[in-house]
Protein backbone atom coordinates (compact mmCIF):
# COMPACT_ATOMS: atom_id res chain seq x y z
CA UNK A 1 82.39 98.80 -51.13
CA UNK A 2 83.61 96.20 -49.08
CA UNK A 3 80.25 95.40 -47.44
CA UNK A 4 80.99 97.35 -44.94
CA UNK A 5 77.66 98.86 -42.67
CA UNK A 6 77.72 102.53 -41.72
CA UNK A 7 74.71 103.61 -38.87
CA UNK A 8 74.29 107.10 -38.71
CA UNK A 9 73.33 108.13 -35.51
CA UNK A 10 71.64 111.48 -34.30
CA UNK A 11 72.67 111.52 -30.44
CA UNK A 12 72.53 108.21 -30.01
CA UNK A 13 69.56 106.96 -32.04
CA UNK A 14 70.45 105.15 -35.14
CA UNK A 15 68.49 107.32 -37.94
CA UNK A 16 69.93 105.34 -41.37
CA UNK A 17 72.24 102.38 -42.39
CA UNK A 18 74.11 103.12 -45.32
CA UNK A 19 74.62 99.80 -47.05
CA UNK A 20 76.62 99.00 -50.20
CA UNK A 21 74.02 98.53 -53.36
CA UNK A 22 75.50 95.33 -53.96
CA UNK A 23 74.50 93.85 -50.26
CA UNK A 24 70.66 95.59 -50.60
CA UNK A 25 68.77 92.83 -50.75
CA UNK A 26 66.03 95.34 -50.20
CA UNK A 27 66.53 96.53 -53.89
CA UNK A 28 66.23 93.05 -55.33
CA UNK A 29 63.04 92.79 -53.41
CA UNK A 30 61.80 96.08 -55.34
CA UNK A 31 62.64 95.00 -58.55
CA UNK A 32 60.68 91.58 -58.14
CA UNK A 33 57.95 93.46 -56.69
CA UNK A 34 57.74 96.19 -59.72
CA UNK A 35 58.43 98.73 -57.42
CA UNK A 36 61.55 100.19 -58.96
CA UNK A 37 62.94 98.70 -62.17
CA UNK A 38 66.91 98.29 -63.69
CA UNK A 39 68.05 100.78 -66.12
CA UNK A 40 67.28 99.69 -69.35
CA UNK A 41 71.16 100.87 -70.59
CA UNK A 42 73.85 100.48 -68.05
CA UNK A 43 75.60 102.99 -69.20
CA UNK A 44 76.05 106.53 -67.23
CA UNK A 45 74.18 109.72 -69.09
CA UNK A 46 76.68 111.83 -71.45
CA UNK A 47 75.99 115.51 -71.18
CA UNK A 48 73.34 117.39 -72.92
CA UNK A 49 76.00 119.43 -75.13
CA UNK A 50 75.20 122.53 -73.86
CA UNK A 51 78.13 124.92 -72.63
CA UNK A 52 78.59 124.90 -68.72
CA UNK A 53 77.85 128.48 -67.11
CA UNK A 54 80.76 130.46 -66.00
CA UNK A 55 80.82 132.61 -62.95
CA UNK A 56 81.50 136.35 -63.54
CA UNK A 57 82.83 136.77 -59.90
CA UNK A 58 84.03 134.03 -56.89
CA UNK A 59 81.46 132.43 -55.50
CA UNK A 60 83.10 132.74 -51.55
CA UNK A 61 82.19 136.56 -52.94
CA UNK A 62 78.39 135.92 -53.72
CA UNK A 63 78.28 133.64 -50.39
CA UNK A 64 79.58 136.78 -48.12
CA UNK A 65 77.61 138.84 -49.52
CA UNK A 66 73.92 136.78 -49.08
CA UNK A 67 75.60 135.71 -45.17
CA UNK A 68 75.51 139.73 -44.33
């Protein structure tokens, strides 16, 4: 958040730069170009309403059991 760069690396090689979205001038670019557009409401989504699913057992239960 503080501007900060992060390179990720994969042995060696620099694969991605993780950049804050406030020091992208890259997405400014998009938007002028039309490529990718603002959100029309800033803000976040609310949920849909709809109960969340509960599990009937632990999941480190289901994950043993798919690993054997």
């Amino acid at each position: 958040m503080a501007g900060e760069e992060v390179v990720i690396t994969d042995r060696g090689i620099p694969v991605a730069r993780l950049i804050g979205v406030a020091h992208a001038p890259l997405l400014e670019r998009l938007v002028e170009a039309g490529t990718i557009a603002r959100p029309k409401v800033a803000a976040r989504p609310t949920a849909s309403g709809r109960r969340r699913p509960r599990a009937t057992r632990p999941l480190s239960e289901v994950v043993s059991e798919q690993r054997r």
